[in-house]
Protein backbone atom coordinates (compact mmCIF):
# COMPACT_ATOMS: atom_id res chain seq x y z
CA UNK A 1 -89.50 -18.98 49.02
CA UNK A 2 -86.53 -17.77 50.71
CA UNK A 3 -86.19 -13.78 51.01
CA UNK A 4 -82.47 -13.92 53.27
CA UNK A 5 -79.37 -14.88 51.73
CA UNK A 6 -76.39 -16.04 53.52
CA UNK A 7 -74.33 -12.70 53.70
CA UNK A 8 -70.32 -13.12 53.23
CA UNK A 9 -69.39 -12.21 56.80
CA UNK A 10 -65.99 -11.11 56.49
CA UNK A 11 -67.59 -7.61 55.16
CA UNK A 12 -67.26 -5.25 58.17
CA UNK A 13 -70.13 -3.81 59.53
CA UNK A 14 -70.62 -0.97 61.88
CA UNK A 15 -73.33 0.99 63.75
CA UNK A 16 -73.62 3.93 65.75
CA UNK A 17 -76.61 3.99 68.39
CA UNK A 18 -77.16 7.60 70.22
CA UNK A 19 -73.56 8.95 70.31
CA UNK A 20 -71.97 5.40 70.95
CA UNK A 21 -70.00 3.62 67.75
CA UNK A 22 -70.31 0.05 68.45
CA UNK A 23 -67.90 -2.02 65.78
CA UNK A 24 -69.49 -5.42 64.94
CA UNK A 25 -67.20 -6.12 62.71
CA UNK A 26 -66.96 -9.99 60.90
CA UNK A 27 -70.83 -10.17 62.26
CA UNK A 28 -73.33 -9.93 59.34
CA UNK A 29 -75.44 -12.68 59.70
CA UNK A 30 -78.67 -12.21 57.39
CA UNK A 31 -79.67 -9.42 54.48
CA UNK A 32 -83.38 -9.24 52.78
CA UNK A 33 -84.78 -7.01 51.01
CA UNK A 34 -85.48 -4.78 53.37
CA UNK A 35 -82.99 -5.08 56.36
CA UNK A 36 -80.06 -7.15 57.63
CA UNK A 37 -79.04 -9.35 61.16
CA UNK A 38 -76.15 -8.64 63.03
CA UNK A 39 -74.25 -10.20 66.19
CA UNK A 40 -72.73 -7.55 68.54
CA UNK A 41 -71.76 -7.70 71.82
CA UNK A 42 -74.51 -5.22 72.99
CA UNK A 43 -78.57 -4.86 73.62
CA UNK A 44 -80.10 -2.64 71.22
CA UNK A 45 -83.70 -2.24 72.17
CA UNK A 46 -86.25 -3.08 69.62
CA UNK A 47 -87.35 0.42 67.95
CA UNK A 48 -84.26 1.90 68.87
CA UNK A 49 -82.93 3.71 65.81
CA UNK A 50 -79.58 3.23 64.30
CA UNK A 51 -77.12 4.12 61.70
CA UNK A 52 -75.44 1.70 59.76
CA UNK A 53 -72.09 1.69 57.81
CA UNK A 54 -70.48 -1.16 55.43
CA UNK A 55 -67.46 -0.47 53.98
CA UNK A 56 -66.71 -2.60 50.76
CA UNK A 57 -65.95 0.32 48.10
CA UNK A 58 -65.67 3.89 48.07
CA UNK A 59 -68.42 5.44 48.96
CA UNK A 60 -69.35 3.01 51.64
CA UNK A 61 -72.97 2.21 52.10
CA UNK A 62 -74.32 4.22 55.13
CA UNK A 63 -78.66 3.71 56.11
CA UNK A 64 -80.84 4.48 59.26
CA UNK A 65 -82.10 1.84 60.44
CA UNK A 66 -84.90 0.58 63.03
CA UNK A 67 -83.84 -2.33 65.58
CA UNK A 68 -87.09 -5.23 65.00
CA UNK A 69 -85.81 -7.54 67.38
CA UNK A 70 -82.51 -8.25 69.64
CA UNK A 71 -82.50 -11.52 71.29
CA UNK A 72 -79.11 -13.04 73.64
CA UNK A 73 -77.83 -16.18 71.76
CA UNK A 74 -75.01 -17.30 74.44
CA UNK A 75 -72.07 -14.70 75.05
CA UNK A 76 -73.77 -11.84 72.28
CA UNK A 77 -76.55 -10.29 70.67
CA UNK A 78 -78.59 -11.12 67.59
CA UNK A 79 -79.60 -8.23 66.43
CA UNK A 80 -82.43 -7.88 63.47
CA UNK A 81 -82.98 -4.17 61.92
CA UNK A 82 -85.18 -3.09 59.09
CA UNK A 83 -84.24 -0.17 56.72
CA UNK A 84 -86.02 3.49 57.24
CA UNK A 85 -85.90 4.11 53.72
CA UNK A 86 -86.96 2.04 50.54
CA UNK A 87 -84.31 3.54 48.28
CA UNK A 88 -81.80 2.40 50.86
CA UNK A 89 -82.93 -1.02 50.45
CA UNK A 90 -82.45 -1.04 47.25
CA UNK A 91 -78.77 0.47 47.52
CA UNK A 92 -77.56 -2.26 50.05
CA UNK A 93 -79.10 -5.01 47.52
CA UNK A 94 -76.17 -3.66 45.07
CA UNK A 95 -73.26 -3.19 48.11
CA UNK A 96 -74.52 -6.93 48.80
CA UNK A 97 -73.65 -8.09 45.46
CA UNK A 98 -70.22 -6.03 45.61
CA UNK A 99 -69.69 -7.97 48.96
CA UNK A 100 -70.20 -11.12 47.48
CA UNK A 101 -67.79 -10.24 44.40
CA UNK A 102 -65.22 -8.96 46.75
CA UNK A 103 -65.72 -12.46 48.85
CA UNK A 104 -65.12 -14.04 46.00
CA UNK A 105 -61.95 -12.23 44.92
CA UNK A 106 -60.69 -13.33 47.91
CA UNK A 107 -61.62 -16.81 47.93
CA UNK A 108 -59.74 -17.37 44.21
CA UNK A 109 -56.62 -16.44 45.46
CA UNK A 110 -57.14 -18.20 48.92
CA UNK A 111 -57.89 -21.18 46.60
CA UNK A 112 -56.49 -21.08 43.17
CA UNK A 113 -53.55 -18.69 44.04
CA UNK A 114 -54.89 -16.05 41.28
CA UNK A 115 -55.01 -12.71 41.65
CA UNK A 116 -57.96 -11.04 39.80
CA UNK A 117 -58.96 -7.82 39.33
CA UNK A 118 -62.13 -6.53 40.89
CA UNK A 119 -63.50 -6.09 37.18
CA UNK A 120 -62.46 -9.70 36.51
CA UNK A 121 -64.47 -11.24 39.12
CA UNK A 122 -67.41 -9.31 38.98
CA UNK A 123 -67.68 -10.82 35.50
CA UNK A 124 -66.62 -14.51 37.11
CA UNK A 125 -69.10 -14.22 39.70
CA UNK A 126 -71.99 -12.95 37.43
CA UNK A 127 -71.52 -16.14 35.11
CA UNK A 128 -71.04 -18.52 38.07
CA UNK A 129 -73.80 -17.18 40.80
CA UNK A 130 -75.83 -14.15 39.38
CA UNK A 131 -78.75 -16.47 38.33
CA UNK A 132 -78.97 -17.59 41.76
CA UNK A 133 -78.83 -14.57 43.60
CA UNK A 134 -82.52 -13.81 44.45
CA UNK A 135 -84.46 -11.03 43.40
């Protein structure tokens, strides 16, 4: 069974590593349960520790995080962390589904022209792909 979801990747992501913000914006690869996958221009040592914004509603999602594993894949950095904190894992797991909502807003009226309120396709989206989206 699969635990990572494909993770809209037009949702910015940032990260601050000991006093230096690195913006890795447009580069959210992977999210499970308990941490996400990132491409970034820069190393991160494995067990380095991190802090991790997304910002896809008001309050944005913010979590410490622990670098697993950071390997070179051409010109950048794949970068795999794992949450410090349970409850935060459970927080992103709802910004995820906001992300994917707010993908999907954008994707109607890239597509079908309509603009829809976020209320309208959070409602679309749970009909369509909530049944899918794994637990």
């Amino acid at each position: 069974m699969r635990h990572f979801i494909r993770h809209p990747t037009d949702i910015p992501i940032n990260c601050i590593m000991r006093d230096h913000y690195y913006c890795v914006r447009n580069a959210l690869l992977d999210v499970s349960a308990g941490g996400l996958s990132f491409v970034t221009d820069n190393y991160i040592p494995p067990g380095e520790v991190i802090h991790v914004n997304i910002y896809v509603q008001d309050p944005n999602f913010e979590a410490e995080c622990e670098v697993k594993w950071c390997r070179r894949v051409n010109d950048s950095y794949h970068v795999g962390v794992k949450f410090k904190d349970s409850a935060e894992a459970f927080t992103f797991r709802m910004v995820e589904q906001v992300c994917h909502i707010e993908h999907y807003k954008r994707r109607v009226k890239a597509d079908e022209g309509r603009d829809i309120s976020s209320e309208q396709a959070a409602r679309e989206w749970i009909e369509k792909y909530a049944p899918k989206f794994p637990r």
